[in-house]
C-alpha atoms as a PDB file:
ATOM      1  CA  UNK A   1      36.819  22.693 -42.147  1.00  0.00           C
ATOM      2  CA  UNK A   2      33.183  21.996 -42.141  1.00  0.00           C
ATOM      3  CA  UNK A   3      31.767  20.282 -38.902  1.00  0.00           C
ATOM      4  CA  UNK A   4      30.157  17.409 -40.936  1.00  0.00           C
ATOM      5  CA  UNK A   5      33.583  16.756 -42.364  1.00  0.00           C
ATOM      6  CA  UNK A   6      35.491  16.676 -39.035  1.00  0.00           C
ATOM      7  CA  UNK A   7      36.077  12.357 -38.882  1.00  0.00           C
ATOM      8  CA  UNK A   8      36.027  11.579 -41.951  1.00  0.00           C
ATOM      9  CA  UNK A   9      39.138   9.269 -42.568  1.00  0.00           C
ATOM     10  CA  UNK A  10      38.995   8.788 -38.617  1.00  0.00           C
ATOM     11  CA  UNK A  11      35.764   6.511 -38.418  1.00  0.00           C
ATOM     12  CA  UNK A  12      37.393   3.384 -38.143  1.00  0.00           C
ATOM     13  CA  UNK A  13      39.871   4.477 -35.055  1.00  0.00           C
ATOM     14  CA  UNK A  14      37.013   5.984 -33.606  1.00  0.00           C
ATOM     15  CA  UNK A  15      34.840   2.606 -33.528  1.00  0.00           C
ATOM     16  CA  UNK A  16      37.574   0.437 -32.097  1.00  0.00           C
ATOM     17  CA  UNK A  17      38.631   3.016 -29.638  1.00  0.00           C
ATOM     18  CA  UNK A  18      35.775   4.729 -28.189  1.00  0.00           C
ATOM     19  CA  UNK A  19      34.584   2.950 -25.632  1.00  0.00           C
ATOM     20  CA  UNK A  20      30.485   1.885 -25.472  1.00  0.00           C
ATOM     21  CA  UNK A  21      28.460   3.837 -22.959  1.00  0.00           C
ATOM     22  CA  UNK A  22      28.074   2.536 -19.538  1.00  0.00           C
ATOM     23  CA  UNK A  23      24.865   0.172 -18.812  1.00  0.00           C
ATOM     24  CA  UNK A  24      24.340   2.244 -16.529  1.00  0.00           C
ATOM     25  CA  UNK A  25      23.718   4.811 -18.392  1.00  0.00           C
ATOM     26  CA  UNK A  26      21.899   3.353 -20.599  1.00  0.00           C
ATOM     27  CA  UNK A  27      19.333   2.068 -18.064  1.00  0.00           C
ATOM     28  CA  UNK A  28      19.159   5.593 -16.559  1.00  0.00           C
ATOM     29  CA  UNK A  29      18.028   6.848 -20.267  1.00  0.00           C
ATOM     30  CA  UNK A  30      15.100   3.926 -20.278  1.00  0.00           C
ATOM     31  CA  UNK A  31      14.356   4.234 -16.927  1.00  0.00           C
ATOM     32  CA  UNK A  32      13.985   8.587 -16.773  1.00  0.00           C
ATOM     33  CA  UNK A  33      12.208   8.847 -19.853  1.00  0.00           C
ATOM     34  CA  UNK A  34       9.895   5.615 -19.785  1.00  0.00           C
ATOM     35  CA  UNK A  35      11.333   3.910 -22.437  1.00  0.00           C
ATOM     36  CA  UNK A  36       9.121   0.661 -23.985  1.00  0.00           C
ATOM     37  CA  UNK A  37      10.962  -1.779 -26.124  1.00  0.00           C
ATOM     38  CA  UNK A  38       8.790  -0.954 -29.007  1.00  0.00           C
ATOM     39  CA  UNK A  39       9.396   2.641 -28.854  1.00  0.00           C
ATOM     40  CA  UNK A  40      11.253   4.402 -31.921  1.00  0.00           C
ATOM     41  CA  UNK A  41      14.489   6.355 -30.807  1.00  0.00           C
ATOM     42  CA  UNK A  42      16.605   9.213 -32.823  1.00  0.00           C
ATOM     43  CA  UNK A  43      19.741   9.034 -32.563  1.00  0.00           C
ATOM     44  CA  UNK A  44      20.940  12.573 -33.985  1.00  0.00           C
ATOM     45  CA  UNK A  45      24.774  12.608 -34.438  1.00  0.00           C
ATOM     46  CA  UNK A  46      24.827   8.865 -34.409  1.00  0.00           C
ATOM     47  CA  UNK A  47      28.479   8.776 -35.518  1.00  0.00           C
ATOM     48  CA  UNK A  48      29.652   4.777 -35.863  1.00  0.00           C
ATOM     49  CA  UNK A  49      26.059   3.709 -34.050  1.00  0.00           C
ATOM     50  CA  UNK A  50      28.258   3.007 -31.059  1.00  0.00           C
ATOM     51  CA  UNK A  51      25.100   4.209 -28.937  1.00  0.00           C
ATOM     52  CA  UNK A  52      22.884   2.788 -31.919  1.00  0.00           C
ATOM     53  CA  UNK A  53      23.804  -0.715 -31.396  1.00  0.00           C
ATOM     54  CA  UNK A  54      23.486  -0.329 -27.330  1.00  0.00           C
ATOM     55  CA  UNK A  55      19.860   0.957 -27.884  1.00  0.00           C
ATOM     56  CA  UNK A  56      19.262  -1.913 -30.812  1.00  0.00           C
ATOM     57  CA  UNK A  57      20.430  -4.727 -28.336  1.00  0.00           C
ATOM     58  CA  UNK A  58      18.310  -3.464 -25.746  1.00  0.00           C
ATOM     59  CA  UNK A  59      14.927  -4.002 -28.616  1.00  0.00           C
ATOM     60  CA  UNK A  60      14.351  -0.205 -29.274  1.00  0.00           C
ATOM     61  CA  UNK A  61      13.461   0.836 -33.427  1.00  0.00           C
ATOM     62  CA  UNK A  62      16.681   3.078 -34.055  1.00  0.00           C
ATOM     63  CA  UNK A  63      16.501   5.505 -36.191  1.00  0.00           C
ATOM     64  CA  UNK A  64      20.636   7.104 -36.776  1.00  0.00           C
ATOM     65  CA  UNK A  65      20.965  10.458 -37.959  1.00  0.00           C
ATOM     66  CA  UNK A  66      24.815  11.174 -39.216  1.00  0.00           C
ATOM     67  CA  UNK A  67      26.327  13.741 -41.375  1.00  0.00           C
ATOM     68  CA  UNK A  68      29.575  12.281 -42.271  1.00  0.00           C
ATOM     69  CA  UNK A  69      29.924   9.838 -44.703  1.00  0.00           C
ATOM     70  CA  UNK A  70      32.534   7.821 -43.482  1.00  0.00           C
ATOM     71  CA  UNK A  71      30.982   7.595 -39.973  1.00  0.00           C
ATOM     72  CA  UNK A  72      27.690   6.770 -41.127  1.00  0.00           C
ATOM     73  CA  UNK A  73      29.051   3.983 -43.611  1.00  0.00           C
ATOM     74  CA  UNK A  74      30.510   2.681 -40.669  1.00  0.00           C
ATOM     75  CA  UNK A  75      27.696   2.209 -38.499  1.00  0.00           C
ATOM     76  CA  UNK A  76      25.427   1.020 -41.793  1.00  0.00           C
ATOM     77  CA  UNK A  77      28.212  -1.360 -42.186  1.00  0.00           C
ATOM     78  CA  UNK A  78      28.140  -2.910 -38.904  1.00  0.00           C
ATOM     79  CA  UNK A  79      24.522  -2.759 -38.319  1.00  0.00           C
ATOM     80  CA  UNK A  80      22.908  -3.165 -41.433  1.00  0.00           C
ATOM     81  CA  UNK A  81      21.836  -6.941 -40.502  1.00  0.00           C
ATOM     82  CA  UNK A  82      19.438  -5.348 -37.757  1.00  0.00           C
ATOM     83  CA  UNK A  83      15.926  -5.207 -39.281  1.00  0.00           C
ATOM     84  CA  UNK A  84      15.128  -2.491 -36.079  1.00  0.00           C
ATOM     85  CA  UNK A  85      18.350  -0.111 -37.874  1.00  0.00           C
ATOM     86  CA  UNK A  86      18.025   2.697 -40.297  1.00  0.00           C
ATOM     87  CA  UNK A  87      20.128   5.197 -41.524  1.00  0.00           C
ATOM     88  CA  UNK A  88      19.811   8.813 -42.514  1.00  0.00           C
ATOM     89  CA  UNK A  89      21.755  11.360 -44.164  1.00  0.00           C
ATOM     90  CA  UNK A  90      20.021  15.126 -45.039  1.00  0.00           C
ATOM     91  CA  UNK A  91      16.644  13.571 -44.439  1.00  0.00           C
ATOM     92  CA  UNK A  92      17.029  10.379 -46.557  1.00  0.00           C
ATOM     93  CA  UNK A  93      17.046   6.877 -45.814  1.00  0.00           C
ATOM     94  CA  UNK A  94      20.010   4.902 -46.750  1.00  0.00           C
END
């Protein structure tokens, strides 16, 4: 099986079961690498945007990198109403 291919037909389990990441955490990231709300973040392996939508809600750009379809369709379908949100797949914006 190819790696991109591992969730497909999983994403929607995935996004109601995996939990968000801890504020904590999240603060940590902002805080160690001197993070400014207008700053532009990658998120490579973005999977359903659950870290995506953390870093959105905090006022970062996000730009979500994700190789699977069905993930990626998932996170463009739950975030695609945030103007700071964009999607890529193989270098292209979706």
């Amino acid at each position: 099986m190819n790696n991109t291919e591992k969730f497909t037909k999983k994403a929607s389990t995935y996004s109601i079961y995996r939990p968000n990441y801890p504020c904590a955490y999240i603060e940590y990231l902002i805080q160690s690498l001197s993070l400014e709300l207008n700053n532009t973040i990658a998120d490579i392996g973005s999977g359903t945007g659950i870290l995506t939508q953390q870093l959105l809600e905090k006022g970062f750009h996000v730009h979500a990198v994700e190789p699977n379809e069905n993930m990626r369709l998932t996170a463009e379908t739950n975030l695609k109403n945030d103007p700071n949100f964009i999607s890529h797949y193989n270098g292209l914006i979706n």
